[in-house]
N, C-alpha and C. Protein backbone atom coordinates (compact mmCIF):
# COMPACT_ATOMS: atom_id res chain seq x y z
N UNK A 1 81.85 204.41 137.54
CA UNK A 1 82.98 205.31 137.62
C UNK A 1 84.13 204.61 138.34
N UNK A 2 85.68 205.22 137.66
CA UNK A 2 86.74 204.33 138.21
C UNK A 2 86.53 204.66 139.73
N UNK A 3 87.25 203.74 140.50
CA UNK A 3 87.16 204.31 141.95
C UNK A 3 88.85 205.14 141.87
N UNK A 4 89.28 206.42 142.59
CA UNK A 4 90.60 206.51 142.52
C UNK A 4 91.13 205.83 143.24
N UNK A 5 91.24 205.70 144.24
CA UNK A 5 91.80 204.63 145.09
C UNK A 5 92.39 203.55 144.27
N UNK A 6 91.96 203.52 143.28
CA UNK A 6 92.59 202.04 142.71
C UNK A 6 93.86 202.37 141.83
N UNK A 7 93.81 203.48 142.12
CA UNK A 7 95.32 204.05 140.88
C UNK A 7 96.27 204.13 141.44
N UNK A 8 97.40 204.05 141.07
CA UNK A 8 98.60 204.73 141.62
C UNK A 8 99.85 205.58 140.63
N UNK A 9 100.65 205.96 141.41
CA UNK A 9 101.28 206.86 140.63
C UNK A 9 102.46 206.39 139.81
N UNK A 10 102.73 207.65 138.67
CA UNK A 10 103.88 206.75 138.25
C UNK A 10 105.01 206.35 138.50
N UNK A 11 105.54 206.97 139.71
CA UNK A 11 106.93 206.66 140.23
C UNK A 11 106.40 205.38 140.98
N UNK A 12 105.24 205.00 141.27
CA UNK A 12 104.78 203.66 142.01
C UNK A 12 104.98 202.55 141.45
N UNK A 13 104.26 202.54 139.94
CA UNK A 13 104.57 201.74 138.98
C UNK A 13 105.89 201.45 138.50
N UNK A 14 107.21 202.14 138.25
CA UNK A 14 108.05 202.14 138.09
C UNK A 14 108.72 201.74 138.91
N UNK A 15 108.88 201.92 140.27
CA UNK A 15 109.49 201.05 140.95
C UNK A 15 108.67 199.68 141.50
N UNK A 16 107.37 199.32 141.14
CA UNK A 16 107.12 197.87 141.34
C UNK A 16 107.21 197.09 139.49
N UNK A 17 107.94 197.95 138.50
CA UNK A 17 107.96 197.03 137.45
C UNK A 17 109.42 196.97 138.39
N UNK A 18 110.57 197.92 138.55
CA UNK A 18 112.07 197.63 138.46
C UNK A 18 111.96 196.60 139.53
N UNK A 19 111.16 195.90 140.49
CA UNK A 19 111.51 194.93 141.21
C UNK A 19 110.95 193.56 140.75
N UNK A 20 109.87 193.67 139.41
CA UNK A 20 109.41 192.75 139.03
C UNK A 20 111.43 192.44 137.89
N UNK A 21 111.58 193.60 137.43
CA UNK A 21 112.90 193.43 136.53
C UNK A 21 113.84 192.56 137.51
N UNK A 22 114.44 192.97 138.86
CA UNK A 22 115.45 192.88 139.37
C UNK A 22 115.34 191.42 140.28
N UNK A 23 113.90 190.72 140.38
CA UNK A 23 113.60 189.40 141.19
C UNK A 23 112.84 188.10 140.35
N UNK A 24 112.97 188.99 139.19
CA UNK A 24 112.47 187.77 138.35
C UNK A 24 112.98 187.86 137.06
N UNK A 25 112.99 188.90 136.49
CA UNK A 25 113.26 189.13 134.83
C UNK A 25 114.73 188.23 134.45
N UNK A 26 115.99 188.29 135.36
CA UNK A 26 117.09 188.11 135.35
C UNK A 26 116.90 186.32 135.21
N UNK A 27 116.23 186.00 136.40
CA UNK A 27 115.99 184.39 136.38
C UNK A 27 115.74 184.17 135.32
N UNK A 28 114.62 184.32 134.46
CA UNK A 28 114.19 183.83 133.70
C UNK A 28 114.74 184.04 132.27
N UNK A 29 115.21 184.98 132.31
CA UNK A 29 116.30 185.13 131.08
C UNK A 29 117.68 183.94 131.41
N UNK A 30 117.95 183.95 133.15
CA UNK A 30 119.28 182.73 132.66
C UNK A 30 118.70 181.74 132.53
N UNK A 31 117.47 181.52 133.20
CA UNK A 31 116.44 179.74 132.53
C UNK A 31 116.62 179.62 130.91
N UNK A 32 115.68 180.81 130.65
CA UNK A 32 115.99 180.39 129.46
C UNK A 32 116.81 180.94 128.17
N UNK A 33 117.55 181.52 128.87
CA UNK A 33 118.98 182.19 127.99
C UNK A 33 118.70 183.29 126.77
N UNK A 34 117.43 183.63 126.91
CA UNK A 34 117.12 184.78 126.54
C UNK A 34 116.20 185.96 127.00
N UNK A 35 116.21 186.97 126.78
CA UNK A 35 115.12 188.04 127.18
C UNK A 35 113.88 187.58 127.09
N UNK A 36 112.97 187.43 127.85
CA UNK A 36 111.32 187.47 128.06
C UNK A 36 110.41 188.49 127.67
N UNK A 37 109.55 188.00 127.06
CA UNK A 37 108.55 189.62 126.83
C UNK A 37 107.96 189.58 128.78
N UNK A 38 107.40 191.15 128.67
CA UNK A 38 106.98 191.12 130.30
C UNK A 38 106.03 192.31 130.08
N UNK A 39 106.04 192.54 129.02
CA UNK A 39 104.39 194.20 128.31
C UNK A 39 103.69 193.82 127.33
N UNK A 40 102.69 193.86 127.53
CA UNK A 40 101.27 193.06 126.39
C UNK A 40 100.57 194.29 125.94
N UNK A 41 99.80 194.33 125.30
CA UNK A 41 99.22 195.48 124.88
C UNK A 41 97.87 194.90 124.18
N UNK A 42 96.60 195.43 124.82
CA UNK A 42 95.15 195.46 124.28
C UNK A 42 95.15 196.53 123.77
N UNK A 43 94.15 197.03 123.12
CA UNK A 43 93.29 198.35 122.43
C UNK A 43 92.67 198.46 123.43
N UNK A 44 92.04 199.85 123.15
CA UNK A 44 90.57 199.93 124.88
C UNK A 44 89.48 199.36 124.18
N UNK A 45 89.26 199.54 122.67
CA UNK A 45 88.14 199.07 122.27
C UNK A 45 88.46 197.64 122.31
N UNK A 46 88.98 196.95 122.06
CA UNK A 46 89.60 195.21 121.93
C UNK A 46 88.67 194.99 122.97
N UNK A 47 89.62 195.67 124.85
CA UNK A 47 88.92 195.30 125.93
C UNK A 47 87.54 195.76 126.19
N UNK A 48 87.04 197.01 125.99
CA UNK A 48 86.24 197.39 126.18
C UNK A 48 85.00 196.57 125.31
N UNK A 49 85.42 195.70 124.29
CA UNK A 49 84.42 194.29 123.48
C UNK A 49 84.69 193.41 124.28
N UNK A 50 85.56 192.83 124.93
CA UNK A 50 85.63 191.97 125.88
C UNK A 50 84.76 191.81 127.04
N UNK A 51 84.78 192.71 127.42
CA UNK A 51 83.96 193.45 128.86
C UNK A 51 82.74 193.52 128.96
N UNK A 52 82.37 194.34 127.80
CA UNK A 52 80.81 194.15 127.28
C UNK A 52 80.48 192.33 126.84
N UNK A 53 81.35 191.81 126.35
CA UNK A 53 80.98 190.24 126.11
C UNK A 53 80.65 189.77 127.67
N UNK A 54 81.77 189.55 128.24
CA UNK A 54 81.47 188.86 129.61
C UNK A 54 80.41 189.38 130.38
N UNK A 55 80.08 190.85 130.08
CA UNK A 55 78.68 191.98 130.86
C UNK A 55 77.71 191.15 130.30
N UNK A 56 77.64 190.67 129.05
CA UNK A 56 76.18 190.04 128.06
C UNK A 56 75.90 188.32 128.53
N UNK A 57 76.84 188.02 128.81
CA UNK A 57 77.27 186.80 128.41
C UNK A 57 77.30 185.78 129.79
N UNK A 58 78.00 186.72 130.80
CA UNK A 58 77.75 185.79 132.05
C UNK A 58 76.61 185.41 132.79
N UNK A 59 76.22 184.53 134.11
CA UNK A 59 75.61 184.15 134.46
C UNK A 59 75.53 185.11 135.81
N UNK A 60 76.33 185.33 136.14
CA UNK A 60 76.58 186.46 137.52
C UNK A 60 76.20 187.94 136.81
N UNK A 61 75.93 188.47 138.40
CA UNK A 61 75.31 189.62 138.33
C UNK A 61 76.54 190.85 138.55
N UNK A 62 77.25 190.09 138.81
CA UNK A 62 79.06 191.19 139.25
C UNK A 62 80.05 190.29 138.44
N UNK A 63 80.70 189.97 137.38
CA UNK A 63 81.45 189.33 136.98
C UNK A 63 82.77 189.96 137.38
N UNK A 64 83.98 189.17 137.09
CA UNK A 64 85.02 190.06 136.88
C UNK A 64 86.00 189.03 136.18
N UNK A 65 87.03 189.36 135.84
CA UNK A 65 88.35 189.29 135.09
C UNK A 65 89.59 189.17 135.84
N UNK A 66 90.37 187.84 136.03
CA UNK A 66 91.09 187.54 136.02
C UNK A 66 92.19 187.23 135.41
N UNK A 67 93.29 187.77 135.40
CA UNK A 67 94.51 187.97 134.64
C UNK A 67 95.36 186.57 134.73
N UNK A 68 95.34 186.05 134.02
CA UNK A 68 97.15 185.02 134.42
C UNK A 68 98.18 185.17 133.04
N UNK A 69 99.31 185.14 133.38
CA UNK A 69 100.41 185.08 133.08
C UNK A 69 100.44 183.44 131.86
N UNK A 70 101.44 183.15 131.21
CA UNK A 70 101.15 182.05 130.54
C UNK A 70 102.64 182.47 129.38
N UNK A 71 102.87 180.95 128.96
CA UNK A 71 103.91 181.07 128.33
C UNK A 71 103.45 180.18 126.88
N UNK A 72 103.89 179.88 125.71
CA UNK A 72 104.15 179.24 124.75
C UNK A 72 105.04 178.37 124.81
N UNK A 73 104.73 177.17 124.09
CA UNK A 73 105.75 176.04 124.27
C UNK A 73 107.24 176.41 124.03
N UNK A 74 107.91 175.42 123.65
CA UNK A 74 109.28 175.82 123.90
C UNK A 74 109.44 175.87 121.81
N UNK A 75 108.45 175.12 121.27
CA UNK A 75 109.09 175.05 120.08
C UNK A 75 108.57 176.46 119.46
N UNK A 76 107.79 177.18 119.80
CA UNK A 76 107.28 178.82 119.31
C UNK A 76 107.95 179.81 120.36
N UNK A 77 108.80 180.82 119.47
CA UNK A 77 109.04 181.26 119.82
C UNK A 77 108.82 182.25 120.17
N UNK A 78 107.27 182.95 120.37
CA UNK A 78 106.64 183.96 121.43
C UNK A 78 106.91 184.06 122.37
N UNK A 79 106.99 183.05 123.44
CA UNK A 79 107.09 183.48 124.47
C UNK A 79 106.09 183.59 125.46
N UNK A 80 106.52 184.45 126.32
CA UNK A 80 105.16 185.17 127.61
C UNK A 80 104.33 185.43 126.95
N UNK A 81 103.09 184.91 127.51
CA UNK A 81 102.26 185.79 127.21
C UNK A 81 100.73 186.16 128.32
N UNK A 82 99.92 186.23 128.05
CA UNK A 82 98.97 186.52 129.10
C UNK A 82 97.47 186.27 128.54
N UNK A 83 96.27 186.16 129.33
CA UNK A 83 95.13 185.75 128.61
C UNK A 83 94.40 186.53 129.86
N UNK A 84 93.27 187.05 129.75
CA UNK A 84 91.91 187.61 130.61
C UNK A 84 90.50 186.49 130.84
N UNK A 85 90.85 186.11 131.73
CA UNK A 85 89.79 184.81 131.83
C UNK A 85 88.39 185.68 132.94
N UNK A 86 87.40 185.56 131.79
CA UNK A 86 86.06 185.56 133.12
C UNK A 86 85.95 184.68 134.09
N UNK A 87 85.31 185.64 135.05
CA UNK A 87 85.07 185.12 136.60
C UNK A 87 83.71 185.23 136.78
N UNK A 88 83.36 184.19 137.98
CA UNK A 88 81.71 184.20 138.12
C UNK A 88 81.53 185.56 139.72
N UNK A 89 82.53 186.09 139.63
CA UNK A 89 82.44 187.18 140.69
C UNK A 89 83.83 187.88 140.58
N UNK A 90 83.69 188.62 142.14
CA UNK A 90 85.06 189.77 142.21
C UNK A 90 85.62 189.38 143.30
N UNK A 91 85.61 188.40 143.81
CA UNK A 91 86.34 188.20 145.48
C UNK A 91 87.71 187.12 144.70
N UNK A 92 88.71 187.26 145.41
CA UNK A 92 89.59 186.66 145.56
C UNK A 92 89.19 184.27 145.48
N UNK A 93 88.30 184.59 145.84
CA UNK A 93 87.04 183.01 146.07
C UNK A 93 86.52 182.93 145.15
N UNK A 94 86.54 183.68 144.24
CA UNK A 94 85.22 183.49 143.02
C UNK A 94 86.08 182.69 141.88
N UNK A 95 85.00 181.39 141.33
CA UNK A 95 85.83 181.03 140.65
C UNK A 95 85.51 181.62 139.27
N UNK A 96 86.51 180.63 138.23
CA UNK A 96 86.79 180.92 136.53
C UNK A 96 85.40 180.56 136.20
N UNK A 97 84.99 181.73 135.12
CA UNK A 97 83.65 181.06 134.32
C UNK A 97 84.15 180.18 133.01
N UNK A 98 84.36 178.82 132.92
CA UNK A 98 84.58 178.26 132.00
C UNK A 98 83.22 178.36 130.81
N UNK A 99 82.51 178.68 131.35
CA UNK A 99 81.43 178.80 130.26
C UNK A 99 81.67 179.74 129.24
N UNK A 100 82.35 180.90 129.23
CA UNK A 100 83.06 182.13 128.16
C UNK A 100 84.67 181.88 128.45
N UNK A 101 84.58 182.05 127.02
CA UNK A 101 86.08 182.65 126.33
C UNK A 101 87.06 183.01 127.34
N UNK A 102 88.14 182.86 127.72
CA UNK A 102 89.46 183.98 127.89
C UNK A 102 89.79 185.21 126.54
N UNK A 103 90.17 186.31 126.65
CA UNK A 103 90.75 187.04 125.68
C UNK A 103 92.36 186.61 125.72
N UNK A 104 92.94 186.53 124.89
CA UNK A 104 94.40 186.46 124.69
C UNK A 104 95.45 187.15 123.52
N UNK A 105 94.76 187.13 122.51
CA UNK A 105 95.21 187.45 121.08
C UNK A 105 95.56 189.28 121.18
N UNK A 106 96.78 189.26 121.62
CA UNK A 106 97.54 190.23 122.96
C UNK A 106 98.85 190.73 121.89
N UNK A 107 99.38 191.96 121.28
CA UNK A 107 100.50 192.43 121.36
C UNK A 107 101.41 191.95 122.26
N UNK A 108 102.36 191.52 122.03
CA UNK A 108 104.01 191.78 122.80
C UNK A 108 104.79 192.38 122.25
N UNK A 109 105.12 193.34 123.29
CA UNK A 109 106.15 194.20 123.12
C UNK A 109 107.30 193.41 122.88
N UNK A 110 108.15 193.81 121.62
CA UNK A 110 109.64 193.19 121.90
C UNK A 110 110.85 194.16 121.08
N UNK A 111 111.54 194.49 121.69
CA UNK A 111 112.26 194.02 122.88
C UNK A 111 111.04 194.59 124.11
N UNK A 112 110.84 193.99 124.98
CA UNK A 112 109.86 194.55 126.10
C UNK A 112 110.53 196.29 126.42
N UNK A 113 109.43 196.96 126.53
CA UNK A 113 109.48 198.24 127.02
C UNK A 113 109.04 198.70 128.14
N UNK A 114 109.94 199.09 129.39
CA UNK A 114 109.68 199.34 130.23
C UNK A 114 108.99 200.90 130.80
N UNK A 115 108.11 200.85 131.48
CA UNK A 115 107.19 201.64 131.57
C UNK A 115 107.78 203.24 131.97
């Protein structure tokens, strides 16, 4: 079961996307002189096959999922994008399970839509 504690609300979210908008989005649009995607979109079932893979699949008894950020070269023009890499645990210390997959094959929103 989710824990609640781990949620927050939506005026929370909204003002930590408008500061992700207002301390980074701007940079990186004058880097690279255009708008950035910055919203990805899974299915629950997509992740929820993901999840169950890394549940089947890892070597650890607590796995978890690590998020990073990631871009496309300069000659494709996608852009941002993001990938879900298994972990051999849940601590901040635990490293990448290179032994499984990352998920990546991710919707982008475009023009990005803010939450």
């Amino acid at each position: 079961m989710l824990n609640s504690s781990s949620l927050i609300s939506v005026e929370e979210v909204r003002k930590l996307q408008q500061n992700w908008i207002e301390t980074r989005a701007a940079a990186i649009e004058k880097e690279m002189g255009a708008e950035d995607g910055r919203e990805f979109l899974f299915s629950v079932d997509e992740l929820q096959k993901f999840l169950d893979f890394v549940k089947e699949k890892s070597k650890s008894k607590n796995p978890g999922i690590r998020i990073y950020l990631a871009a496309y070269n300069e000659n494709n023009k996608k852009g941002a994008t993001l990938f879900l890499a298994p972990t051999d645990g849940t601590s901040l210390s635990s490293g990448n399970d290179y032994t499984l997959q990352p998920l990546n094959r991710v919707l982008q929103g475009w023009p990005p839509l803010n939450y």
